[in-house]
Protein backbone atom coordinates (compact mmCIF):
# COMPACT_ATOMS: atom_id res chain seq x y z
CA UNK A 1 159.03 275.02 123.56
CA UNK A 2 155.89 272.42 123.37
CA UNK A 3 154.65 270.89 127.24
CA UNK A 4 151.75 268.74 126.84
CA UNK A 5 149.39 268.54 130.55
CA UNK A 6 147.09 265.70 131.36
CA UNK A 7 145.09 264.18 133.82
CA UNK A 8 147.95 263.96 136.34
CA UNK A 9 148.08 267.18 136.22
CA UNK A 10 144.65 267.94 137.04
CA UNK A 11 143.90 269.57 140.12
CA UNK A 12 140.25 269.52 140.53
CA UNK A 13 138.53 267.67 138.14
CA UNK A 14 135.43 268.77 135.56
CA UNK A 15 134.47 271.15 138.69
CA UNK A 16 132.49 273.50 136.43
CA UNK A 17 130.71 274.75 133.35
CA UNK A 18 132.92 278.05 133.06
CA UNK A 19 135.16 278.32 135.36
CA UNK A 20 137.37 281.41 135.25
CA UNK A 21 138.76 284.02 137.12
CA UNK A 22 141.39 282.22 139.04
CA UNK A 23 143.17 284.40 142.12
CA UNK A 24 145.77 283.37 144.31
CA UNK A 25 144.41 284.72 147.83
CA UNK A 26 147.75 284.79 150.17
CA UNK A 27 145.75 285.29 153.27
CA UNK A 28 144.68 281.70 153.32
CA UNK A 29 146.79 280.09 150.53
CA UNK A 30 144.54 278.50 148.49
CA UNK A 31 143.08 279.38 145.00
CA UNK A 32 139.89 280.95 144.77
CA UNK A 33 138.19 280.66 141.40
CA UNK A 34 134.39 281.30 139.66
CA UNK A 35 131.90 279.53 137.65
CA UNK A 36 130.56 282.28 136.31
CA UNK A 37 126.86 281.95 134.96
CA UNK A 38 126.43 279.40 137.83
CA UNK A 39 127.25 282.19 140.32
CA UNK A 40 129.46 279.96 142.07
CA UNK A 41 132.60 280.56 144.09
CA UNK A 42 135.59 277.78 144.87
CA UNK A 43 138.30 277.89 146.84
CA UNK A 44 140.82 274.85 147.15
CA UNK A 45 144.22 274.02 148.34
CA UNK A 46 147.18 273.81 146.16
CA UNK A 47 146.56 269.62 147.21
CA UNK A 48 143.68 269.78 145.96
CA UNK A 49 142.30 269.07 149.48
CA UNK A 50 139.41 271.62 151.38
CA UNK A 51 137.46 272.11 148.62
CA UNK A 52 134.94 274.47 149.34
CA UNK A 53 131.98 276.57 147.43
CA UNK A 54 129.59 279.70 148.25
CA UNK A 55 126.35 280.16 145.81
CA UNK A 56 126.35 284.16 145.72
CA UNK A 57 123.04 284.30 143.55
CA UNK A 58 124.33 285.53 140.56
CA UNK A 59 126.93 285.71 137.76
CA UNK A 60 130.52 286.46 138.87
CA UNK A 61 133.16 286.47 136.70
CA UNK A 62 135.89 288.16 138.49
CA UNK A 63 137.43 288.34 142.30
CA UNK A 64 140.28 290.29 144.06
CA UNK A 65 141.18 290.12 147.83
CA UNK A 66 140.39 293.52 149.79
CA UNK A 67 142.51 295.19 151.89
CA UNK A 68 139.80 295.58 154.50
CA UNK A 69 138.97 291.56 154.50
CA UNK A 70 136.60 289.76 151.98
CA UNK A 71 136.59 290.24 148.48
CA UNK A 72 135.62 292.99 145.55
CA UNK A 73 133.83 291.14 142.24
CA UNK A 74 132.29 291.79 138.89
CA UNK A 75 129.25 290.21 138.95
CA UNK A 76 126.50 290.14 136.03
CA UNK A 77 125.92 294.23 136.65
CA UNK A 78 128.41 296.04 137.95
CA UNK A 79 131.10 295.65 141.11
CA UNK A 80 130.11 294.28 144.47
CA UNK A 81 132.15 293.77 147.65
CA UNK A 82 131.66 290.71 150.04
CA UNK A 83 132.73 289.10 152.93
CA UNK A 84 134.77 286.21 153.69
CA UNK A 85 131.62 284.00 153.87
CA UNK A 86 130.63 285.60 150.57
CA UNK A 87 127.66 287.19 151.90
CA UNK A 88 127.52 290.77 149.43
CA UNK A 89 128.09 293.88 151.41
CA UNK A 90 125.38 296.56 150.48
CA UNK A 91 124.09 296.93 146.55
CA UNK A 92 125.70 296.81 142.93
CA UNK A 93 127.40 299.30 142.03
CA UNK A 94 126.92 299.73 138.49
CA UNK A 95 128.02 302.03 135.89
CA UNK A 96 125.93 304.75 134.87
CA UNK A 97 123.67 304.06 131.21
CA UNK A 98 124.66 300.45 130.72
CA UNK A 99 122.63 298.28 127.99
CA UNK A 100 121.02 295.29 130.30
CA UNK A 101 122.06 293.12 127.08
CA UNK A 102 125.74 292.87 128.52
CA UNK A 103 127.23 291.33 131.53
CA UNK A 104 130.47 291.57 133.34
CA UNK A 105 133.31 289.20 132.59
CA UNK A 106 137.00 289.16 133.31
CA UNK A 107 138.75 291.64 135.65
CA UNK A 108 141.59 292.02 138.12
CA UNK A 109 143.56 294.79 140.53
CA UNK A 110 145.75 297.38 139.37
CA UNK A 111 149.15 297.96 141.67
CA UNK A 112 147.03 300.63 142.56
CA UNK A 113 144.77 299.10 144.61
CA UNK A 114 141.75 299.88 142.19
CA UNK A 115 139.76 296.85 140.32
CA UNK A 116 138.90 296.93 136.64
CA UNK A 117 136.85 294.28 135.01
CA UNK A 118 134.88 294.96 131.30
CA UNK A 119 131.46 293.33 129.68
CA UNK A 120 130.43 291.67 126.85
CA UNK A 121 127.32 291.60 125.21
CA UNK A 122 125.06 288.35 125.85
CA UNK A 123 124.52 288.40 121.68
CA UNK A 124 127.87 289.11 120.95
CA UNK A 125 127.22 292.22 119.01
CA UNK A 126 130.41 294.24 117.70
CA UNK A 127 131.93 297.24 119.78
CA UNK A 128 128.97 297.14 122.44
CA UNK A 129 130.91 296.31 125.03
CA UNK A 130 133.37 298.31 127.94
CA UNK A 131 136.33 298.13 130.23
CA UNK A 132 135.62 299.85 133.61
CA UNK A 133 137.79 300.80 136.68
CA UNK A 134 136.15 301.20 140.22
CA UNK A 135 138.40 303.53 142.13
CA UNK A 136 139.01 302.79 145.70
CA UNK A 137 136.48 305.39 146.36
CA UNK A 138 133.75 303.50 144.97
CA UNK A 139 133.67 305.87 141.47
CA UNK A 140 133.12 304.20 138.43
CA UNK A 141 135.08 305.30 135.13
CA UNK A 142 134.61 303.66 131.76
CA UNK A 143 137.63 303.62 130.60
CA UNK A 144 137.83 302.03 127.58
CA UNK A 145 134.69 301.62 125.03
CA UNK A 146 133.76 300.08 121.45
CA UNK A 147 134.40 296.46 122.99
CA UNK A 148 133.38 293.58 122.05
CA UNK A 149 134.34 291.11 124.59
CA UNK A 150 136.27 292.30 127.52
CA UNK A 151 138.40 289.80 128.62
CA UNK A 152 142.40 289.28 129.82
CA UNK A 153 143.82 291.81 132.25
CA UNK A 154 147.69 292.31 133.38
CA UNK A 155 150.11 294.89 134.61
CA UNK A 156 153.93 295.07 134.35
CA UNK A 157 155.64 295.18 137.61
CA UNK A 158 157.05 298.46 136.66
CA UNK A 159 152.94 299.76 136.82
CA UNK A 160 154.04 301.23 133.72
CA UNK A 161 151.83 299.05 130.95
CA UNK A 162 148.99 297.81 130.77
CA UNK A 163 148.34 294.51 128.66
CA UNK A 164 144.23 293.91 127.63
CA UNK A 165 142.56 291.52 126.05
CA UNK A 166 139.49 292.13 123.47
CA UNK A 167 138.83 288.66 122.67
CA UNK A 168 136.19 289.80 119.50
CA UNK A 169 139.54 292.09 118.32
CA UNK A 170 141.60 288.81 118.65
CA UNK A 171 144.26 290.43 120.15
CA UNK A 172 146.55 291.69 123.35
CA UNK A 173 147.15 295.41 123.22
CA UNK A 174 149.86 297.13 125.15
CA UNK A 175 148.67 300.59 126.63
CA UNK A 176 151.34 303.03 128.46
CA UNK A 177 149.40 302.92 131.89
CA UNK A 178 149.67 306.52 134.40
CA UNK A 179 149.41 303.98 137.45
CA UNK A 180 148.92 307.29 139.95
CA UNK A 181 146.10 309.20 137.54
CA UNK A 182 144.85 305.84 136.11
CA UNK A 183 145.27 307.12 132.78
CA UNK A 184 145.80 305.11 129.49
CA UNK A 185 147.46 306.06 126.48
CA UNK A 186 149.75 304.85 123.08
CA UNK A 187 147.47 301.96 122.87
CA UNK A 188 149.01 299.31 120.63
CA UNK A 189 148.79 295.41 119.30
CA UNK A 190 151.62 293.10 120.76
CA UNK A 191 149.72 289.63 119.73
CA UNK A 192 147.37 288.85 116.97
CA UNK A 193 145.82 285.60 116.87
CA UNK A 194 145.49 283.63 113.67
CA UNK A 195 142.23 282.22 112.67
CA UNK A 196 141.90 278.85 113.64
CA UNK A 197 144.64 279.07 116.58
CA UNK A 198 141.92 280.42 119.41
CA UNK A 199 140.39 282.81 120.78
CA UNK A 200 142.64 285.03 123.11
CA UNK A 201 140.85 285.02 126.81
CA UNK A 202 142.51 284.82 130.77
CA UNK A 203 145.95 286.74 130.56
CA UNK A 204 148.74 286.75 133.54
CA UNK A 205 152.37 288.45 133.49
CA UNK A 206 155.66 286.81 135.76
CA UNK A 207 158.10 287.74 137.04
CA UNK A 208 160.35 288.19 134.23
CA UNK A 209 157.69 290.56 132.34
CA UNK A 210 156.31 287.53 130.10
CA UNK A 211 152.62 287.21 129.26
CA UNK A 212 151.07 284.40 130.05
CA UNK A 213 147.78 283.81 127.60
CA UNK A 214 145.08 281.17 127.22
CA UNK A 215 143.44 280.52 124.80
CA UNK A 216 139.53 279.46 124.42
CA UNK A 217 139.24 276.86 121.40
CA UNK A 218 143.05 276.57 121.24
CA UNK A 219 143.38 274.17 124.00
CA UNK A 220 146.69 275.93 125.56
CA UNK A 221 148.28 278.75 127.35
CA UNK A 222 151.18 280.02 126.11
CA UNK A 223 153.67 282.45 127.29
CA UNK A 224 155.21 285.75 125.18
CA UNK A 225 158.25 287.64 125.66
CA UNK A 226 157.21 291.17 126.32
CA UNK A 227 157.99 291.65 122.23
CA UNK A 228 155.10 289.56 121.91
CA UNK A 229 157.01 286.89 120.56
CA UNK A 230 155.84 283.21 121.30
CA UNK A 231 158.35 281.51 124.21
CA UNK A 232 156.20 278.53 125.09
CA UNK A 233 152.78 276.80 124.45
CA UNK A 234 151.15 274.78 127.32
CA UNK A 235 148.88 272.15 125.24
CA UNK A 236 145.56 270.80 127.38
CA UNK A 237 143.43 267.84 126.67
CA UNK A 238 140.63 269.89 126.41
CA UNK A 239 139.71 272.60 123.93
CA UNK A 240 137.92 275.81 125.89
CA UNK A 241 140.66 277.26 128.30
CA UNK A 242 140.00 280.22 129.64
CA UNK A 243 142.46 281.72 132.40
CA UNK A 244 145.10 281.18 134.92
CA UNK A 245 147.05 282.53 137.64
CA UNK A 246 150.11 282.11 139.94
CA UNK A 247 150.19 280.74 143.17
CA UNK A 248 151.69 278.23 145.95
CA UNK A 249 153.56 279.36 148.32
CA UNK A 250 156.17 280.93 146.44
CA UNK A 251 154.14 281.71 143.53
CA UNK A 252 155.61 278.77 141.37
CA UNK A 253 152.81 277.05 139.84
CA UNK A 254 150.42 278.22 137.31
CA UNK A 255 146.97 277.06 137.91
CA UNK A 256 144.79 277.03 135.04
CA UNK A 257 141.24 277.13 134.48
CA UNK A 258 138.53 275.63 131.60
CA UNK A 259 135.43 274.88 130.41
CA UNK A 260 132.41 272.87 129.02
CA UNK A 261 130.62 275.72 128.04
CA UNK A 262 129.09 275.69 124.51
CA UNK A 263 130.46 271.63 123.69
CA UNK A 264 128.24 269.49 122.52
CA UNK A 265 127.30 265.87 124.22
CA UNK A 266 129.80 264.26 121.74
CA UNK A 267 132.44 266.81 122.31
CA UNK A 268 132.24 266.28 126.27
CA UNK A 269 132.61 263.11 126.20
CA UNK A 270 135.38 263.19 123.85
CA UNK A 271 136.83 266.18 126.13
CA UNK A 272 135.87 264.75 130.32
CA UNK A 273 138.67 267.15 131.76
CA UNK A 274 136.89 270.25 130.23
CA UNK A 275 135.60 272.11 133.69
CA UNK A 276 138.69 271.39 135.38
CA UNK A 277 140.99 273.83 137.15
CA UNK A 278 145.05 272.12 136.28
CA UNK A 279 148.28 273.39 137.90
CA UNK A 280 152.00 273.73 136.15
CA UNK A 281 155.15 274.43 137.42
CA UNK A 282 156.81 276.47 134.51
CA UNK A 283 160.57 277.60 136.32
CA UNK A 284 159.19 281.09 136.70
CA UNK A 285 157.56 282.94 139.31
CA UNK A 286 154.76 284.99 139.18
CA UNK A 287 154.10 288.34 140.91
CA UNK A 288 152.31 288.73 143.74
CA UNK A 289 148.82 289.63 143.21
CA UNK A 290 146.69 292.62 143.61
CA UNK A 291 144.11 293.52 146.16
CA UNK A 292 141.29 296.04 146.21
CA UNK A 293 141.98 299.44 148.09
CA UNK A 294 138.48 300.13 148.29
């Protein structure tokens, strides 16, 4: 199945330069989202109306709701909690011996209540990267290493697998996932991308166990059975898409966010939409979404 989005179904337009991380927050029903070297937190209604931003000072790439109020993140070093007004509560906390060549980038909640989120190296060099989980006790485990670029994060509503993205491997991996010791295991490749088709990035599951993927320089999402075989592609007018997430009321629509990152003047004008954050209602639901423990 081919859908083709455009600018009707644009939801904020050109709002940033990489916007990512998009979370549902069910506490006040809007979307929440980052622009991540900007530092920059959103928040918006699924209208589009109440737009609001918070300037937290540095690089965030990732958000989850807490259980206590406010909001855990990956930001450029390590994990940091906040509070509703995105003020940060106390320091980083960072994970022991990391190269200051890296940065944090994509994350989310495990049904768990623990937060993972993984780096990338500013150079892109090979393997240098990590995938880390921050326990609800504020412990820091590496959990996965020889990374390149840490990206896509999803759970199956069973807690039993864990689906990751390593967007320099090309790929989505299935690992079995011990959701009570936090313990991965039988790690193996459901997707491969082809050259030329994109660069894997923002990753979501539904309700029906499908994986929902975007894809950076592929200018879609598209959604695979858990056989990793390709149900649906989601075409975009604009090239660098990077994530998306469920929300609305009853979890219906798919909001999806992208970038201007990296284009050239020529390509940006060629591509206005890129920045913008677009919604989709795709006849599935997704599942409810995660909050820190911690």
């Amino acid at each position: 199945m081919m859908v083709t989005l455009d600018a009707a179904d644009v939801l904020l337009p050109a709002v940033g330069e990489l916007c990512e991380g998009p979370c549902w927050d069910i506490r006040s029903q809007r979307l929440f989202f980052v622009d991540i070297l900007a530092g920059r937190v959103h928040a918006v209604e699924v209208t589009g109306a109440r737009h609001e931003t918070w300037e937290v000072g540095e690089p965030i790439s990732a958000i989850a709701p807490r259980d206590a109020g406010g909001w855990v993140a990956a930001v450029e070093r390590g994990f940091a909690l906040f509070d509703n007004d995105w003020h940060r509560l106390g320091e980083v906390l960072a994970p022991a011996q990391r190269p200051t060549r890296l940065r944090f980038n994509d994350g989310r909640g495990d049904p768990r209540g623990r937060f993972w989120a993984g780096t990338l190296a500013y150079d892109g060099t090979p393997g240098a990267a990590s995938l880390y989980c921050l326990d609800t006790d504020s412990t820091i485990t590496e959990m996965l290493h020889g990374v390149t670029n840490s990206n896509g994060l999803a759970w199956s509503a069973d807690a039993g697998t864990m689906y990751y993205v390593d967007t320099g491997l090309g790929t989505v991996d299935a690992l079995a996932f011990d959701a009570d010791r936090a313990l991965l295991s039988d790690r193996r490749t459901l997707v491969k991308l082809a050259p030329g088709e994109g660069d894997p990035d923002g990753l979501t599951i539904d309700s029906e166990g499908f994986l929902w993927l975007a894809l950076w320089d592929g200018g879609c999402i598209r959604r695979y059975t858990p056989r990793g075989e390709l149900e649906r592609t989601v075409r975009l007018p604009v090239e660098r898409v990077t994530s998306m997430a469920f929300g609305g009321p009853d979890l219906e629509d798919i909001f999806i966010t992208t970038a201007w990152q990296g284009l050239t003047p020529t390509q940006r004008a060629e591509q206005p939409l890129a920045g913008s954050v677009f919604y989709y209602r795709p006849g599935v639901t997704g599942l409810p979404p995660a909050s820190f423990a911690g």
